[in-house]
PDB file of N, CA and C in Angstrom:
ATOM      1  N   UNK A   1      13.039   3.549  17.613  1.00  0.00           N
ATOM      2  CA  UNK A   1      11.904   4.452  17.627  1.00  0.00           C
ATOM      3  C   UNK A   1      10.872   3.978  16.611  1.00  0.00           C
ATOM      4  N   UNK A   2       9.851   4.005  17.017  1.00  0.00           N
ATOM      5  CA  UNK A   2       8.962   3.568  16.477  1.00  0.00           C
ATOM      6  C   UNK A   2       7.992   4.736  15.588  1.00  0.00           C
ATOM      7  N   UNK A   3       7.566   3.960  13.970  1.00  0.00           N
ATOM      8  CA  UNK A   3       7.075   5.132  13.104  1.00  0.00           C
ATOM      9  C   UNK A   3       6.133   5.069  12.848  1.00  0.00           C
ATOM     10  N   UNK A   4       4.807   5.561  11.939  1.00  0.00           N
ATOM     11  CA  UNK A   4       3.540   5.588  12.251  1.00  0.00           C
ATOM     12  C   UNK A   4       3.315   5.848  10.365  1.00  0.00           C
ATOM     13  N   UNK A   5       4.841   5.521   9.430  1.00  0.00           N
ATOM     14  CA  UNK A   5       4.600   5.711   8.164  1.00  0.00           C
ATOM     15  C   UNK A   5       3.884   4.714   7.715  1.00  0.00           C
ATOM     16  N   UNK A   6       3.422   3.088   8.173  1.00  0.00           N
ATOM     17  CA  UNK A   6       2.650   2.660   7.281  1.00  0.00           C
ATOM     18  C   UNK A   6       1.314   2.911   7.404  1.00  0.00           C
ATOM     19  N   UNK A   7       1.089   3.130   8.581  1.00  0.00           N
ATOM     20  CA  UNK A   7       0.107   3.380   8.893  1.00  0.00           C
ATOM     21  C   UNK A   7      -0.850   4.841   8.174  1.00  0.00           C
ATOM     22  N   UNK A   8      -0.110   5.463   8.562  1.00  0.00           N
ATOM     23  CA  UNK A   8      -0.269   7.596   7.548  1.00  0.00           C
ATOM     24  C   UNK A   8      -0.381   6.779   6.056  1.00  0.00           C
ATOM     25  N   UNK A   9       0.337   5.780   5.392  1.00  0.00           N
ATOM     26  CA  UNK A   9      -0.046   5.372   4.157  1.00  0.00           C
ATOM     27  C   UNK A   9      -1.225   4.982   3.797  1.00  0.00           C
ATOM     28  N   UNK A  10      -1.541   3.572   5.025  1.00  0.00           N
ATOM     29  CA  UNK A  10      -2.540   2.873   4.610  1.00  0.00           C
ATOM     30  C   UNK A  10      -4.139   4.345   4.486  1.00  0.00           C
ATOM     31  N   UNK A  11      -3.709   5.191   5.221  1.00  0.00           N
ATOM     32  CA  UNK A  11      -5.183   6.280   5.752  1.00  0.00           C
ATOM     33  C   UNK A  11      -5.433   7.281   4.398  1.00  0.00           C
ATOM     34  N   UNK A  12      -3.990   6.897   3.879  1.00  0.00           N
ATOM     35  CA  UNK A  12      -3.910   8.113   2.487  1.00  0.00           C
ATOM     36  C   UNK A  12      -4.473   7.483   1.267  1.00  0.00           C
ATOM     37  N   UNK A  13      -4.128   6.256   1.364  1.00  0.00           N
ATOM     38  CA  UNK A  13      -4.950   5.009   0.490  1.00  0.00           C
ATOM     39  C   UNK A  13      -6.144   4.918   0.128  1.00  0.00           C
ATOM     40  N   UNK A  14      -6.163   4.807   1.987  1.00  0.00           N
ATOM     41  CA  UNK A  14      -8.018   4.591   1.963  1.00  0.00           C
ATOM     42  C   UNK A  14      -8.437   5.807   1.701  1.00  0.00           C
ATOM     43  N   UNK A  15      -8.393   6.721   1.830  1.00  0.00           N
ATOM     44  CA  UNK A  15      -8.890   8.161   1.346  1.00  0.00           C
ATOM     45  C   UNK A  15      -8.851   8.274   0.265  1.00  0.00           C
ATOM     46  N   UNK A  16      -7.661   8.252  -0.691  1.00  0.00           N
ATOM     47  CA  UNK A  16      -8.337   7.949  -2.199  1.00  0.00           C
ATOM     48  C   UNK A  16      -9.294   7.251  -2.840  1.00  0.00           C
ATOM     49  N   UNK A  17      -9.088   5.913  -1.993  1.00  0.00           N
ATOM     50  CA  UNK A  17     -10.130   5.577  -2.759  1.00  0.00           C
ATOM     51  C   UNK A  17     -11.222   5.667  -1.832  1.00  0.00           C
ATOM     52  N   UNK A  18     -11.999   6.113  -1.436  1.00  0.00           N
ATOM     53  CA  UNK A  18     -13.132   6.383  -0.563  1.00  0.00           C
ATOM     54  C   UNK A  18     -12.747   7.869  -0.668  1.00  0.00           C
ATOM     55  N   UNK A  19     -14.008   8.165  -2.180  1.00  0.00           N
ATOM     56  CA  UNK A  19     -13.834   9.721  -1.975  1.00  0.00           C
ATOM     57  C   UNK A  19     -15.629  10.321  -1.904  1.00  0.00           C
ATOM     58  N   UNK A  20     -16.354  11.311  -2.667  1.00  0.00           N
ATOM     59  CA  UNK A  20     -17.031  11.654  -2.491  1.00  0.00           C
ATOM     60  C   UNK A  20     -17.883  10.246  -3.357  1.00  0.00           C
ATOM     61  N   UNK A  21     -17.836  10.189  -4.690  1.00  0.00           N
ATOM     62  CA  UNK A  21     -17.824   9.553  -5.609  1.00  0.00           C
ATOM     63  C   UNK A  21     -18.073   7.632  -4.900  1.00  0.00           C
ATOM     64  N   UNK A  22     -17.185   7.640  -4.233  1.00  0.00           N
ATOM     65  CA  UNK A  22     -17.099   5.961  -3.808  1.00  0.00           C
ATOM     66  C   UNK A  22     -17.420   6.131  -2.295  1.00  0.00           C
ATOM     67  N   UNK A  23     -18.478   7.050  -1.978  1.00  0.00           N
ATOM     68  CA  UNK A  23     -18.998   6.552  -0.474  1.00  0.00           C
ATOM     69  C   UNK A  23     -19.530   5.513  -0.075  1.00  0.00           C
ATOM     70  N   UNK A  24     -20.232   4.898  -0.944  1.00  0.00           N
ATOM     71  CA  UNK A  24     -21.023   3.676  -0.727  1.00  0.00           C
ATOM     72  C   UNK A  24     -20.402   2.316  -0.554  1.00  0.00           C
ATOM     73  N   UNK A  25     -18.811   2.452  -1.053  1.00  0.00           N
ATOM     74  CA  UNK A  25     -18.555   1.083  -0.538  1.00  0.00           C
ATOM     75  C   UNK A  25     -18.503   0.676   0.703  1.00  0.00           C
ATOM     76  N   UNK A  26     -18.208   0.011   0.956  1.00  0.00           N
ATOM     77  CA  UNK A  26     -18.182  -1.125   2.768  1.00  0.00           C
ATOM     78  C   UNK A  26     -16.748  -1.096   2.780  1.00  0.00           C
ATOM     79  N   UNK A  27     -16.587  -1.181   3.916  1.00  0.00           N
ATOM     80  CA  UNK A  27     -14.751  -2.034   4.374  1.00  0.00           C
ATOM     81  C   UNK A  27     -14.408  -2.967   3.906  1.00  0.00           C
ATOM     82  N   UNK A  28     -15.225  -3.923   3.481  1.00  0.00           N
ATOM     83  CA  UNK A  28     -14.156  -4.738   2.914  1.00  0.00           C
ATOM     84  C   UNK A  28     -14.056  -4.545   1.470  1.00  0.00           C
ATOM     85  N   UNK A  29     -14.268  -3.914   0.906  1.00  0.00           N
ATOM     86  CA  UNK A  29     -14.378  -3.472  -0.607  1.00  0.00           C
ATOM     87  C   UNK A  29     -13.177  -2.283  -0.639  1.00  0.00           C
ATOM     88  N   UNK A  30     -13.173  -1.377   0.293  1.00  0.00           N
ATOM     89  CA  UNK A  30     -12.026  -0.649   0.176  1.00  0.00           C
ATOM     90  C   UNK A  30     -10.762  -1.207   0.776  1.00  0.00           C
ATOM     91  N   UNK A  31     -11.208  -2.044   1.757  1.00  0.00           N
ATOM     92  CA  UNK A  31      -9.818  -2.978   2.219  1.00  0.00           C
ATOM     93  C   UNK A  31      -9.179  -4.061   0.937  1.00  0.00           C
ATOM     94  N   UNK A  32     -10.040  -4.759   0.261  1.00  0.00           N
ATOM     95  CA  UNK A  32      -9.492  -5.294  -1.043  1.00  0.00           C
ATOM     96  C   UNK A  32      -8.918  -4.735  -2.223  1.00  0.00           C
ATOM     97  N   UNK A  33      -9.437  -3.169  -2.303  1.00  0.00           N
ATOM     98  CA  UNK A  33      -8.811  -2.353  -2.879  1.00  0.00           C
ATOM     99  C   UNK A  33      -7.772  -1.898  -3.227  1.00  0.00           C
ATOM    100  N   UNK A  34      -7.267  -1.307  -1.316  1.00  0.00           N
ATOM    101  CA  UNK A  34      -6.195  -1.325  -0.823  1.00  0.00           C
ATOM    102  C   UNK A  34      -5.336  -2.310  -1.129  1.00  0.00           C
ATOM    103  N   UNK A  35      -5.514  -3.323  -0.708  1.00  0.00           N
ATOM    104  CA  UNK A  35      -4.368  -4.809  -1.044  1.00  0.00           C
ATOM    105  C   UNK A  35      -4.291  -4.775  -2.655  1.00  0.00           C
ATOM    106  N   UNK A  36      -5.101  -4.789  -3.521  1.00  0.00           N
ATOM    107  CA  UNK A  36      -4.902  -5.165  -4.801  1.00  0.00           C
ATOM    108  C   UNK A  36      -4.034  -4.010  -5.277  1.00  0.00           C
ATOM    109  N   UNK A  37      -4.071  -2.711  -4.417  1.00  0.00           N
ATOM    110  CA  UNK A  37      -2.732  -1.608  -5.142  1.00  0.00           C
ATOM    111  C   UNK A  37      -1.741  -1.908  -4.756  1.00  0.00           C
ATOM    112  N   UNK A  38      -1.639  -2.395  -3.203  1.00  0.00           N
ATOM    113  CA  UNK A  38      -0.138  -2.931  -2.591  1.00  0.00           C
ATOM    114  C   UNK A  38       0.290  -4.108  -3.597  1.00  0.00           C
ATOM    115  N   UNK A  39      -0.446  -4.782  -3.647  1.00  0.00           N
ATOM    116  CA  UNK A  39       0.347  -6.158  -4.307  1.00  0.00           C
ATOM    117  C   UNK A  39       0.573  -5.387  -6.066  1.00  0.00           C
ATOM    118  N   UNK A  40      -0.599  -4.906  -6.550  1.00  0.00           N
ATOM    119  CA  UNK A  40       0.258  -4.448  -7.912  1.00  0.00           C
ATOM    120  C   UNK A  40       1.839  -3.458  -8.062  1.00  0.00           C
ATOM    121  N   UNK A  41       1.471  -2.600  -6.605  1.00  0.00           N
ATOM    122  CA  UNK A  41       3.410  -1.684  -6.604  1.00  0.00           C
ATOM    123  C   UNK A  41       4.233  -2.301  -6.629  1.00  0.00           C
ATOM    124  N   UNK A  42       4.214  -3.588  -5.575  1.00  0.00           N
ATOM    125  CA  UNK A  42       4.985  -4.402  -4.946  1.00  0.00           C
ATOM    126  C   UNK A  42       5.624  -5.434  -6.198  1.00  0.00           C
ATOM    127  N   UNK A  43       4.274  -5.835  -7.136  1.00  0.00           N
ATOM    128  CA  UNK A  43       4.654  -6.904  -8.350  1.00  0.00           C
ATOM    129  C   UNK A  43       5.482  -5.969  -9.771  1.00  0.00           C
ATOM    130  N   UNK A  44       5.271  -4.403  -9.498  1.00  0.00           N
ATOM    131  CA  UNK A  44       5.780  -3.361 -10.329  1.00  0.00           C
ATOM    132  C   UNK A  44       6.874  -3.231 -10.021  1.00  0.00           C
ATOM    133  N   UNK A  45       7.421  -3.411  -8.488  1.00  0.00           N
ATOM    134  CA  UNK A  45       8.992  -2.676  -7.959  1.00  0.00           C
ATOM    135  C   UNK A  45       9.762  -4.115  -8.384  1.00  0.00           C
ATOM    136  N   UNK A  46       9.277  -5.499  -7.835  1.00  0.00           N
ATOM    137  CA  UNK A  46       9.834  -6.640  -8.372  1.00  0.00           C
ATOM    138  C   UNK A  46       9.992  -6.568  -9.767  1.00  0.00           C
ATOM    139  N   UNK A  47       9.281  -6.078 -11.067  1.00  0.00           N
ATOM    140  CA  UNK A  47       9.466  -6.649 -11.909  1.00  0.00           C
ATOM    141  C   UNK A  47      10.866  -5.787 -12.512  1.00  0.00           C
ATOM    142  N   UNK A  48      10.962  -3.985 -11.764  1.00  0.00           N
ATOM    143  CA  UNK A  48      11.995  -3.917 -12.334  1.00  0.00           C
ATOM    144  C   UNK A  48      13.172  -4.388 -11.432  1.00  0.00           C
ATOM    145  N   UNK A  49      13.280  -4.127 -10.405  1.00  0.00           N
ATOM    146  CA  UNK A  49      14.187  -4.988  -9.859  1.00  0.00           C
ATOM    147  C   UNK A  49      14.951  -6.001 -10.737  1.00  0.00           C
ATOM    148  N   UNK A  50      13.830  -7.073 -11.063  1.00  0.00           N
ATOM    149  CA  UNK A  50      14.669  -8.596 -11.908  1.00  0.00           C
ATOM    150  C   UNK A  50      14.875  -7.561 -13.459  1.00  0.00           C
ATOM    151  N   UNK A  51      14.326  -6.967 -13.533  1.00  0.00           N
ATOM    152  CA  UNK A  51      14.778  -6.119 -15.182  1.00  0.00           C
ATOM    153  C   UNK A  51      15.749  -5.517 -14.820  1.00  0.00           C
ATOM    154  N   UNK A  52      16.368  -5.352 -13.858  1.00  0.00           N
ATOM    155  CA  UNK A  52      17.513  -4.388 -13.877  1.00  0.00           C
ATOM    156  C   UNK A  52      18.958  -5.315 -13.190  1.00  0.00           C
ATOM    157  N   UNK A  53      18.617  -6.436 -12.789  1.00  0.00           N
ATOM    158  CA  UNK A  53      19.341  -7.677 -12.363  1.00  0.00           C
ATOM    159  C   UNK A  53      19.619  -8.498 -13.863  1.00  0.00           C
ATOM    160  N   UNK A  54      19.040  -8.759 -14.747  1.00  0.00           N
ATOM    161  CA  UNK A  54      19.412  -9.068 -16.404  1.00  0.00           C
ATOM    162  C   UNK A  54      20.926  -8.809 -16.686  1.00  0.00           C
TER     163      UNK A  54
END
């Protein structure tokens, strides 16, 4: 069965950051956004991961 959670993520994302405040950016400014939080969780869950592999 197929799920629709990354997707409901990526929309909750972009909604934070595209709020009243940050209307003016473009797509690709909130799409780089987006990626630069994925890759910082992603480099956060790795780092404890190997901290907890020690």
């Amino acid at each position: 069965m197929a799920t629709s959670v990354p997707s409901e993520q990526a929309y909750s994302t972009a909604g934070a950051i595209v709020s009243i405040q940050r209307a003016r950016l473009g797509d690709d400014a909130v799409a780089a956004v987006s990626e630069m939080q994925s890759f910082l969780k992603l480099n956060e869950t790795t780092a404890k991961f190997e901290s907890n592999t020690d």
